[in-house]
Each structure stands twice: as structure tokens, then as C-alpha cells.
C-alpha atoms as a PDB file:
ATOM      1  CA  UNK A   1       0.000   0.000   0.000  1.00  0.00           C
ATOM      2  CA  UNK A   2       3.330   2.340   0.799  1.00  0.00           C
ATOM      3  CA  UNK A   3       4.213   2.021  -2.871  1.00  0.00           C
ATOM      4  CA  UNK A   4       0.972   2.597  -4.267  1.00  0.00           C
ATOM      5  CA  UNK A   5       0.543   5.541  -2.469  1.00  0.00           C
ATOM      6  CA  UNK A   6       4.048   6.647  -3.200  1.00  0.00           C
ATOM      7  CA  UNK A   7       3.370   6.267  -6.779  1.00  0.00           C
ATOM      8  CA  UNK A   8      -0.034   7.736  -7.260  1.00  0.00           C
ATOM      9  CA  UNK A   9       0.644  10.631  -5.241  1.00  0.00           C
ATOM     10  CA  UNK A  10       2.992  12.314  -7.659  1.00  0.00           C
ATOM     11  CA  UNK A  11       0.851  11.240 -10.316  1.00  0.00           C
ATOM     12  CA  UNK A  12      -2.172  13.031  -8.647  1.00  0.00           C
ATOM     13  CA  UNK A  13      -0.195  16.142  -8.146  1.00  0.00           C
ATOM     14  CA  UNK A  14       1.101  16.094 -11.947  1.00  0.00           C
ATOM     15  CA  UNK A  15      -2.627  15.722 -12.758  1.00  0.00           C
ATOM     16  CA  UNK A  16      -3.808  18.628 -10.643  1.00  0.00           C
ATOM     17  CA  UNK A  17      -1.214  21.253 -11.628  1.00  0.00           C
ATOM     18  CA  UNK A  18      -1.447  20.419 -15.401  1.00  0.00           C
ATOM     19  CA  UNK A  19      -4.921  21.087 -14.799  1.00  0.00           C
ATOM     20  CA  UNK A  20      -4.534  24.109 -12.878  1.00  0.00           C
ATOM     21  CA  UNK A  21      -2.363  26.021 -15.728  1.00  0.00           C
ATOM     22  CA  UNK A  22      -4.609  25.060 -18.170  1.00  0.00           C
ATOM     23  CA  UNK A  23      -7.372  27.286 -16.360  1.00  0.00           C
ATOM     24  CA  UNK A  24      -4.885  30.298 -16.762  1.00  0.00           C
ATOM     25  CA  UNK A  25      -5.978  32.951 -18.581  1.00  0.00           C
ATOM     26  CA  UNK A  26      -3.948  32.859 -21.952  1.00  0.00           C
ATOM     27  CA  UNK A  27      -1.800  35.499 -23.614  1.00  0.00           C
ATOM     28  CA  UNK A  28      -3.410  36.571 -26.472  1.00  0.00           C
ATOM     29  CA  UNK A  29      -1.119  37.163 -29.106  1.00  0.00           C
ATOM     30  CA  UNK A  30      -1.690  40.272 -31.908  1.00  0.00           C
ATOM     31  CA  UNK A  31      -2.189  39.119 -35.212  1.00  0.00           C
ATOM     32  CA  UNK A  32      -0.488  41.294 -37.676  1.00  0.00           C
ATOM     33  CA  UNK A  33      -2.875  44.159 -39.328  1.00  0.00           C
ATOM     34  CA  UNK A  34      -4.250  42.929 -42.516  1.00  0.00           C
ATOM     35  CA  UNK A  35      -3.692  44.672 -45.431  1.00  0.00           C
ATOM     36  CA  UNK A  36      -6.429  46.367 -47.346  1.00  0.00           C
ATOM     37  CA  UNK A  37      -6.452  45.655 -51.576  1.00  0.00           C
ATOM     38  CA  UNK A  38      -5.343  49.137 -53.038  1.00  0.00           C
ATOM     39  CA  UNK A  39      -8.237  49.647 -55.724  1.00  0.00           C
ATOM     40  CA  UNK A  40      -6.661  50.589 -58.767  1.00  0.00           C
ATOM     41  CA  UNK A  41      -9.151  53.195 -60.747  1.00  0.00           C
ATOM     42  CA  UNK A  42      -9.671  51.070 -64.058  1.00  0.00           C
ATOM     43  CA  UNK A  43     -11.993  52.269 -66.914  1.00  0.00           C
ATOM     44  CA  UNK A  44     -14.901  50.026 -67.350  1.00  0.00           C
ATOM     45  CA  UNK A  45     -15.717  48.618 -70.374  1.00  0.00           C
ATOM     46  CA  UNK A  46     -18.480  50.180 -72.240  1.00  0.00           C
ATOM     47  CA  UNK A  47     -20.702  48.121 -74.695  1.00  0.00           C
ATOM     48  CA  UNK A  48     -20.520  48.914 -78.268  1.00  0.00           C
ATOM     49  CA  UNK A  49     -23.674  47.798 -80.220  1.00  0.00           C
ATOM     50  CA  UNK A  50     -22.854  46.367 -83.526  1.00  0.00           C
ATOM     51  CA  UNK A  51     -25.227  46.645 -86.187  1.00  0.00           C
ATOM     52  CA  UNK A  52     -25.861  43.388 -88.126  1.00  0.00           C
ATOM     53  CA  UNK A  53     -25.958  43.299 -91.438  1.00  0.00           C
ATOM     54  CA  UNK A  54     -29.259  43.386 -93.590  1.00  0.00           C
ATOM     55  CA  UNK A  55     -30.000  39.910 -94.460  1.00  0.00           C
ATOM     56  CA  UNK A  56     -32.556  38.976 -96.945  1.00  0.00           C
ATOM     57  CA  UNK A  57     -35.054  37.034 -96.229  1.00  0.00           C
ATOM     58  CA  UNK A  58     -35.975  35.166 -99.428  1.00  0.00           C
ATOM     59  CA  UNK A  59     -38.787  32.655 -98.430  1.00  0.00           C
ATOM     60  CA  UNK A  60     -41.457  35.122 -97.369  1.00  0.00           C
ATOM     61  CA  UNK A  61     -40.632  36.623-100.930  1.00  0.00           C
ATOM     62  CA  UNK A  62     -41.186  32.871-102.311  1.00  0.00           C
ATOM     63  CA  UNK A  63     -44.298  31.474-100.365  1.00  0.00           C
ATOM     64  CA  UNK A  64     -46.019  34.793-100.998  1.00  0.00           C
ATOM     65  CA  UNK A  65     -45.651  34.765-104.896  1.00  0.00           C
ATOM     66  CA  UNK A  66     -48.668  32.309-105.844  1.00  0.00           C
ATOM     67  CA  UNK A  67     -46.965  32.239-109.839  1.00  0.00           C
ATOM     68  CA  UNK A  68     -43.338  31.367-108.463  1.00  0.00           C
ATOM     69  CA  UNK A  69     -45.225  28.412-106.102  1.00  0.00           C
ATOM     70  CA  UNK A  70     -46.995  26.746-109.077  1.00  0.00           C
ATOM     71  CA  UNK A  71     -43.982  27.204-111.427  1.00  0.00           C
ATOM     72  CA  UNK A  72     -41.907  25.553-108.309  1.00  0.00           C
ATOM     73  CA  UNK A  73     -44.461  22.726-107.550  1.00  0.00           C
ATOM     74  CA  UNK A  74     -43.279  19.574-108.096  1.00  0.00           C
ATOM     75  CA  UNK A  75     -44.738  16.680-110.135  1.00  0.00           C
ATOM     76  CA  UNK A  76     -47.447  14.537-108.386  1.00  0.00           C
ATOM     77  CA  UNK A  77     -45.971  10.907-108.726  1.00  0.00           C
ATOM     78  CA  UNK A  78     -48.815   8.367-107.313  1.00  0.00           C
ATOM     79  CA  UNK A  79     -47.403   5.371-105.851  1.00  0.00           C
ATOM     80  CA  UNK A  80     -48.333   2.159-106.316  1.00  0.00           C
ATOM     81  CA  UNK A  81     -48.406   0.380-102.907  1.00  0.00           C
ATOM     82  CA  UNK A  82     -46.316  -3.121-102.977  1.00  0.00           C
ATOM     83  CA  UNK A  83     -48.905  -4.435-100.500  1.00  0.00           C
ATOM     84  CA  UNK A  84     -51.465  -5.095-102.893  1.00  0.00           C
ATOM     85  CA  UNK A  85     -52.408  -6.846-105.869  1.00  0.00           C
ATOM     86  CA  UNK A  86     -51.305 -10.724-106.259  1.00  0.00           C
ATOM     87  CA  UNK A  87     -48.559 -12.268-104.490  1.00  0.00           C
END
């Protein structure tokens, strides 16, 4: 029982003290001023409108011309179906 106590003891009071100091108020330590971006006066961009070019727009020209349709049209071909007849 001598040795126990002998032993636990000094591991009691290494317990309590490193619990003790960590209850100490710490040292706060300065962190180093942060440095503000310098804003460097840019121009801004401006937006330039490009005008497209005119393109022509051929079909309403075509579907609206009744003459240019019929002269267009092409041949009615009737089909004979393969699914009928003798076989």
C-alpha cells in the first residue's frame, strides 16, 4: 500500500497542476494588421452595339408569290403500294 501511495501521489499532483495552468488565462497574441487591396481606378468597359448586317429574307418573298409556287411545284408521282395486288 506504501508504494501505491508513493506512486499515485505524484501522479495526482502532476494531474492537478497540469490542470490548474490550463485554467490560466492565456496570452493573447496580436495578429499582424491585414492589409487592405489598393483599388486601382480602371476604366470600365463600355458596350458597343454592332449593327448586323441586312439579311434577306428570301422565303417570305417565295411562299407569298402564288406564280413562283406553281412554277416551283413539283410533279405529283402516285405510288403504287407493294402491299397489294397478287402475291
Amino acid at each position: 500500500m506504501a508504494k501505491t501511495r508513493a506512486f499515485l501521489f505524484p501522479l495526482f499532483l502532476a494531474m492537478l497542476l497540469t490542470s490548474i495552468a490550463g485554467c490560466t488565462e492565456s496570452t493573447a497574441t496580436e495578429e499582424p494588421p491585414t492589409v487592405e487591396p489598393v483599388v486601382v481606378n480602371t476604366p470600365v468597359p463600355t458596350l458597343v452595339v454592332l449593327s448586323e448586317p441586312e439579311v434577306q429574307n428570301n422565303c417570305l418573298e417565295c411562299h407569298t408569290d402564288k406564280e413562283r409556287l406553281v412554277d416551283n411545284e413539283k410533279p405529283i408521282i402516285e405510288v403504287i403500294s407493294e402491299n397489294e395486288g397478287a402475291g
